[in-house]
Protein backbone atom coordinates (compact mmCIF):
# COMPACT_ATOMS: atom_id res chain seq x y z
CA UNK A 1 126.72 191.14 5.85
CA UNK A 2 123.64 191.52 3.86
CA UNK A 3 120.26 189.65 4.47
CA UNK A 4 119.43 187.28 2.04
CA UNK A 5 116.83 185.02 1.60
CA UNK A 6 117.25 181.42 1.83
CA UNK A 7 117.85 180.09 -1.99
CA UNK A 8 119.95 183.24 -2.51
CA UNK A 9 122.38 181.67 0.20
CA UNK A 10 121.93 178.52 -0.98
CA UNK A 11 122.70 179.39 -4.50
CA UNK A 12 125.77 182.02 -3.63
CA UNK A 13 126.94 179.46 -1.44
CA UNK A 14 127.14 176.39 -3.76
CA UNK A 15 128.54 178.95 -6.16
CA UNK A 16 131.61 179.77 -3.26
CA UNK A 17 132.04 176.30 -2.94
CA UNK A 18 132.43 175.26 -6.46
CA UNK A 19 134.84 177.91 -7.27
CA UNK A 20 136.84 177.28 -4.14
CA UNK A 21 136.37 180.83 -2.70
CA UNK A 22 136.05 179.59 0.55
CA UNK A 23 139.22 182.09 1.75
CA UNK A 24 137.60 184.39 -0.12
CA UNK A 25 134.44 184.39 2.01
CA UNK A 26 137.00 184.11 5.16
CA UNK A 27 138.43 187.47 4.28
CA UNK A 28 134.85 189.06 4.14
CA UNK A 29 133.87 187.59 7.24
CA UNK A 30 130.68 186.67 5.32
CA UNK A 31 129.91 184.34 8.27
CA UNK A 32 125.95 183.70 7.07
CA UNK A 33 127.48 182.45 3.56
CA UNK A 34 131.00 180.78 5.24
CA UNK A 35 127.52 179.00 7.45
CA UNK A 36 126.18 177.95 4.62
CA UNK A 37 128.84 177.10 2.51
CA UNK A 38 130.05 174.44 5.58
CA UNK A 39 126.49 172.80 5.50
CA UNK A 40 126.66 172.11 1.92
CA UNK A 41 129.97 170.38 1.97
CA UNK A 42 129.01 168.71 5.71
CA UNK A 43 125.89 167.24 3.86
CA UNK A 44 127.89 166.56 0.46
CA UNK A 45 126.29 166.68 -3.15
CA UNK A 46 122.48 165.11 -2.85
CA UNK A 47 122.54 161.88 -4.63
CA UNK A 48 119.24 162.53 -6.42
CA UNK A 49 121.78 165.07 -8.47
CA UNK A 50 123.50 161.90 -10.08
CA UNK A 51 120.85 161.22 -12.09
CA UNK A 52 119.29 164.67 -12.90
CA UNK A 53 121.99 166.68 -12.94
CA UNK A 54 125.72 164.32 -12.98
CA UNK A 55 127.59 167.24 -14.24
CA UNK A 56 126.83 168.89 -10.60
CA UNK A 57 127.18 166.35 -9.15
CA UNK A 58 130.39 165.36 -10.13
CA UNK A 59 131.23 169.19 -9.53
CA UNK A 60 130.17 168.89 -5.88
CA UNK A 61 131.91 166.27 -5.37
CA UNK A 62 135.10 167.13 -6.57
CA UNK A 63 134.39 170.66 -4.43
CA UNK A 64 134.13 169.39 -0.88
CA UNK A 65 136.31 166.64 -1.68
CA UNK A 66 138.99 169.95 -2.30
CA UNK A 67 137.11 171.47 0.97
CA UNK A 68 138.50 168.72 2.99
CA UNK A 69 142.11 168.73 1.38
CA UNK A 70 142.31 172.60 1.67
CA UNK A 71 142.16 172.15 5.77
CA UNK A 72 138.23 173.44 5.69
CA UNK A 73 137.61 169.63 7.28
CA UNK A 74 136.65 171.73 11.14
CA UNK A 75 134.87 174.72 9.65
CA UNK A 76 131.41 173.31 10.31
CA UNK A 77 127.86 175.20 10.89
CA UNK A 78 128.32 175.10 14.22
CA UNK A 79 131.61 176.40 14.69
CA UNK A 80 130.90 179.07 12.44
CA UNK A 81 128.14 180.33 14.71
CA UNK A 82 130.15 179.93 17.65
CA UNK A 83 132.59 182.57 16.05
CA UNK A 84 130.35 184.99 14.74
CA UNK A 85 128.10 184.07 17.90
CA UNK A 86 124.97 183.89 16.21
């Protein structure tokens, strides 16, 4: 897909996540973003974001916790590169 730099990932990523548009990304075949978006819910919300930011925190939370009940449990970094063999 498109090159984008590393906190435009991040952010479009978290954003995915959050919204549950995990399939979504799927679909595309947006494997960079489907990368990222399986690091952020393999390394879960930071916990620094419970005291300066508990609204996204709690959000995060509640996202890969979703992640993991929608089946997206083996979609990990790794296996995403292995697919698009990056």
């Amino acid at each position: 897909m498109e090159n984008r730099d590393p906190r435009t990932l991040y952010v479009n990523a978290l954003d995915a996540l959050l919204k549950d548009e995990i399939a979504k990304v799927a679909l595309n075949r947006d494997f960079e973003l489907l990368k990222e978006i399986a690091r952020l819910a393999e390394q879960d919300a930071p916990i620094s974001l419970a005291m300066t930011d508990p609204s996204l925190y709690s959000s995060w939370r509640s996202a890969v916790t979703r992640y993991h009940l929608s089946g997206w449990t083996e979609m990990t970094p790794e296996r995403v590169s292995k697919v698009c063999k990056n």
